[in-house]
Protein backbone atom coordinates (compact mmCIF):
# COMPACT_ATOMS: atom_id res chain seq x y z
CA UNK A 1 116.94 113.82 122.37
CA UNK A 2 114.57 116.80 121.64
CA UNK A 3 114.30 115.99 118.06
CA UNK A 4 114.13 112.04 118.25
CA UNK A 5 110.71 113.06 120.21
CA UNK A 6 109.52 115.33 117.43
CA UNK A 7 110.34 112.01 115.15
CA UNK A 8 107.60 110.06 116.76
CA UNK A 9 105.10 113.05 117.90
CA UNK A 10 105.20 113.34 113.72
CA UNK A 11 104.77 109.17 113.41
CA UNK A 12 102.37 108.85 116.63
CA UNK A 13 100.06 112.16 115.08
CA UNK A 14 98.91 109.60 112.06
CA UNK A 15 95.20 109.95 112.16
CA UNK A 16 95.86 105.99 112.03
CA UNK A 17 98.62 103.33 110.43
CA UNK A 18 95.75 101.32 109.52
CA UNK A 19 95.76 102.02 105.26
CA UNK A 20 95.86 99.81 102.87
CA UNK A 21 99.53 101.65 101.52
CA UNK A 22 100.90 100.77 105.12
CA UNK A 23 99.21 97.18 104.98
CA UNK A 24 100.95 96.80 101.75
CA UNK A 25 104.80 98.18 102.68
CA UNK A 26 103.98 95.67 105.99
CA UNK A 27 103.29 92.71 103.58
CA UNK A 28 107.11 93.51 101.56
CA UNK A 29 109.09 93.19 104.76
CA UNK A 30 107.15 89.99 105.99
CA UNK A 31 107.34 88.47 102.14
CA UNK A 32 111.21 88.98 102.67
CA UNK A 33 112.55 85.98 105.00
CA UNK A 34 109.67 84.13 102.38
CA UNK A 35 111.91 85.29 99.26
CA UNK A 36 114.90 83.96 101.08
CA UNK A 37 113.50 80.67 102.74
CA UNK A 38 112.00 79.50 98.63
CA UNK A 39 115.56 80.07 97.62
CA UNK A 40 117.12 77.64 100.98
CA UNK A 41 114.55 75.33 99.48
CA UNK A 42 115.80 75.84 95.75
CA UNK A 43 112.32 76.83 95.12
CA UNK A 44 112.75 78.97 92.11
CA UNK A 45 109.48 79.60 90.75
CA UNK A 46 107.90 80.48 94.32
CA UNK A 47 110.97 82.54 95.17
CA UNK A 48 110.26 84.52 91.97
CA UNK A 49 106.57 84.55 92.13
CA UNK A 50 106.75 85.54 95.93
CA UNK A 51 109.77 88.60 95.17
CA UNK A 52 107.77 89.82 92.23
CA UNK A 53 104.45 89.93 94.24
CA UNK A 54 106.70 92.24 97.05
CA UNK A 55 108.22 94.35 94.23
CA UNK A 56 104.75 94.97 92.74
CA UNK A 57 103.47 96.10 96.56
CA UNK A 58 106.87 98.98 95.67
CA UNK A 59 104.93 100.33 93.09
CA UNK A 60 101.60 100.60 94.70
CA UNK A 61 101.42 101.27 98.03
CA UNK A 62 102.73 105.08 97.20
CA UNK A 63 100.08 105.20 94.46
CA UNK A 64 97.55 103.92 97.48
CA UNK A 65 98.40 106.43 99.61
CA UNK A 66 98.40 108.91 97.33
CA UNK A 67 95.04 107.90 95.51
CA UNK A 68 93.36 107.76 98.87
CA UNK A 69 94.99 109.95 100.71
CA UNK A 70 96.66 108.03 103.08
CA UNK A 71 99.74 108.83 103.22
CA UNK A 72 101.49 109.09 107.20
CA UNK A 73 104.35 109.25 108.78
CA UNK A 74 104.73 105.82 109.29
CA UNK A 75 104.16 104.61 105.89
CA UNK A 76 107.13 107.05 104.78
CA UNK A 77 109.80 105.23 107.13
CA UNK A 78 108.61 102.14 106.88
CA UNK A 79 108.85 101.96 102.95
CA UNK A 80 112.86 102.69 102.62
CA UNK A 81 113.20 100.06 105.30
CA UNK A 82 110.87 97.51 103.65
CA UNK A 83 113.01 97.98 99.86
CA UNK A 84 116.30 97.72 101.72
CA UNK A 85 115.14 94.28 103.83
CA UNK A 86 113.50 92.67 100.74
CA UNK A 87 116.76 93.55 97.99
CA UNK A 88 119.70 92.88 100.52
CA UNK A 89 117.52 89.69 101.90
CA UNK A 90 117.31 88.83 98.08
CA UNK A 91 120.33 89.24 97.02
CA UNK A 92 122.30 87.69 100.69
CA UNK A 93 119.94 84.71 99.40
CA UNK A 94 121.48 84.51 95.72
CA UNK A 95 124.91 85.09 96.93
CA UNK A 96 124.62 82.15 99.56
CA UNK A 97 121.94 79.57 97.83
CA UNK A 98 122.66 80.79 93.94
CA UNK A 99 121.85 78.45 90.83
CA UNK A 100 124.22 76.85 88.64
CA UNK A 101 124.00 79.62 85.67
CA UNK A 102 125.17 82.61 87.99
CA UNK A 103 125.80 83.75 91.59
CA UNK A 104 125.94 87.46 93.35
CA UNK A 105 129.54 87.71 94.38
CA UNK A 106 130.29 87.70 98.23
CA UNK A 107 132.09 91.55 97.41
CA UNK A 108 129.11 92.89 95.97
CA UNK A 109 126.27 91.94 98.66
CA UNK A 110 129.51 93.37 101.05
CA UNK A 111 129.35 96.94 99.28
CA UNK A 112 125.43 97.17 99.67
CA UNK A 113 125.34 96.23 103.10
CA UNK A 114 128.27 98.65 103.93
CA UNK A 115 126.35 101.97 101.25
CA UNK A 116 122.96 100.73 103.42
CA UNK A 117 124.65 101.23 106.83
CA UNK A 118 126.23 104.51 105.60
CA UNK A 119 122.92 105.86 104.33
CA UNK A 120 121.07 104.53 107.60
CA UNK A 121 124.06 106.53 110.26
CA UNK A 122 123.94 109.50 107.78
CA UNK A 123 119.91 109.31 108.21
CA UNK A 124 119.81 109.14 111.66
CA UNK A 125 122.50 111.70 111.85
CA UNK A 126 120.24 114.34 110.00
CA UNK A 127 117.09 113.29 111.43
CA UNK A 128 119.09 114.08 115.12
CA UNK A 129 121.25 117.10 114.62
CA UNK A 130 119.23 118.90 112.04
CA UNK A 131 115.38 117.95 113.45
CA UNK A 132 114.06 116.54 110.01
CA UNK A 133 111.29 114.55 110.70
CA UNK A 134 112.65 112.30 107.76
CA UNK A 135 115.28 111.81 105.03
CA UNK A 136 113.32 112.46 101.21
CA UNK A 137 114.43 109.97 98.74
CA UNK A 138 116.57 111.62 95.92
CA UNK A 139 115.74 110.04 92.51
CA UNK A 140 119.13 108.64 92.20
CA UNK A 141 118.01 106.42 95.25
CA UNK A 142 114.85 105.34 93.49
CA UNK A 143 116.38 104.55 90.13
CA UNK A 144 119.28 102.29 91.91
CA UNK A 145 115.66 100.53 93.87
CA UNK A 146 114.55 100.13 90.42
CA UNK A 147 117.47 99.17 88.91
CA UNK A 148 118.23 96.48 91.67
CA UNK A 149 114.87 95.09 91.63
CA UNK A 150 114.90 94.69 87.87
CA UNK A 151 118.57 92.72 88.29
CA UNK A 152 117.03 90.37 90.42
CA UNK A 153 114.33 89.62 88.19
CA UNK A 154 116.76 89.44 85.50
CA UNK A 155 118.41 86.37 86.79
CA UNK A 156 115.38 84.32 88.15
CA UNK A 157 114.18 84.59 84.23
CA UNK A 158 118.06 84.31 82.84
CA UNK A 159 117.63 80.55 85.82
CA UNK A 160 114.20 79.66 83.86
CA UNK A 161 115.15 80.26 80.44
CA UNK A 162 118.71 78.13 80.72
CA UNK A 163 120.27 81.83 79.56
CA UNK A 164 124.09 81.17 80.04
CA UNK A 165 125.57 84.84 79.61
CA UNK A 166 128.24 85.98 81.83
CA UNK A 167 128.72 89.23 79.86
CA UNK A 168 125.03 90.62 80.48
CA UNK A 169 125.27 89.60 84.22
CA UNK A 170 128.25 90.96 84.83
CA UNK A 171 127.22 94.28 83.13
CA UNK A 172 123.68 94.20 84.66
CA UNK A 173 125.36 93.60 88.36
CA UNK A 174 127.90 96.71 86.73
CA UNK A 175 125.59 98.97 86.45
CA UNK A 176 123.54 98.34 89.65
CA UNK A 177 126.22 98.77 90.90
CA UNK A 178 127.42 102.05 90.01
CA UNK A 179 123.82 103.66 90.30
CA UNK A 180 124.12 102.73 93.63
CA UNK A 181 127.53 104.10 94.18
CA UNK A 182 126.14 106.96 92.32
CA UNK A 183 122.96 107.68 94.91
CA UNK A 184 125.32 106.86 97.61
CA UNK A 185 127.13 110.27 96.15
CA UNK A 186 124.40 112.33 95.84
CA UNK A 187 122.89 111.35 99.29
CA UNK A 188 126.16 112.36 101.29
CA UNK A 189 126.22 115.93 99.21
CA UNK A 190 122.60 116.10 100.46
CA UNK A 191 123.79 115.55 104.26
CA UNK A 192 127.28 117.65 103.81
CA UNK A 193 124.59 120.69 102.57
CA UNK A 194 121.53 119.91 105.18
């Protein structure tokens, strides 16, 4: 219990969670359900335009934060959260409402939910029994964020161009999918040494 307080004395010591970074991680999570709710509709080029427009707010909310020097507590566990909601809402919403030319099998949105639940009970594990105020992201995690976020685009433009090729999906959702088995790996070495 000691060290969930020293979680949100860190979080509640922010000189303030009103930056533009934070206002910008914020906007990713809300754009999520928006992602999802243009791709109910079969609104591809909104869907797109709306998931590129969160992926972009990835990119530069760190450089905000880092640029202006507002960079809290907050911001840092709010971002990991905001990625996971907007790819796993993204790609639920392509396994359930996909397009003709390709879908994300039912197996593969399984194993990301399941590696996110095992990295979120291995976080809260360290963050409770070891008193880190927060779990650093390894670079294998950020290149499987960037890798996912680039397969997504992939098939919105593969759904506007009419491009019909099974082979490239399957080894585009192959190779997501291994650098996120991979980051999986080097996250629970991380927690077996911490």
């Amino acid at each position: 219990m000691k060290s969930q307080h020293i979680i949100w004395r860190h979080i509640f010591a922010d000189k303030t969670w009103l930056t533009p970074s934070n206002g910008l991680t914020l906007s990713r999570l809300l754009l999520a359900p928006v992602v999802v709710w243009f791709l109910y509709l079969g609104a591809w080029p909104q869907a797109f335009i709306t998931f590129v427009g969160a992926a972009a707010t990835d990119l530069l909310d760190g450089h905000l934060a880092r640029a202006f020097d507002g960079q809290t507590h907050l911001g840092r566990l709010l971002d990991p959260i905001a990625d996971k909601v907007l790819l796993l809402s993204s790609f639920g919403a392509l396994s359930f409402f996909h397009g003709p030319l390709f879908h994300v099998p039912g197996w593969f949105l399984l194993a990301l939910v399941a590696r996110e639940c095992f990295m979120i009970m291995g976080s809260v594990f360290l963050i409770t029994h070891h008193r880190i105020a927060q779990v650093q992201p390894l670079l294998a995690g950020k290149l499987s964020t960037c890798l996912q976020i680039l397969f997504i685009a992939w098939l919105f433009i593969s759904y506007f161009a009419g491009w019909h090729v099974p082979v490239l999906n399957n080894i585009g959702l192959a190779l997501v999918g291994a650098c996120t088995f991979i980051s999986l790996g080097q996250y629970a070495l991380h927690m077996l040494k911490a």
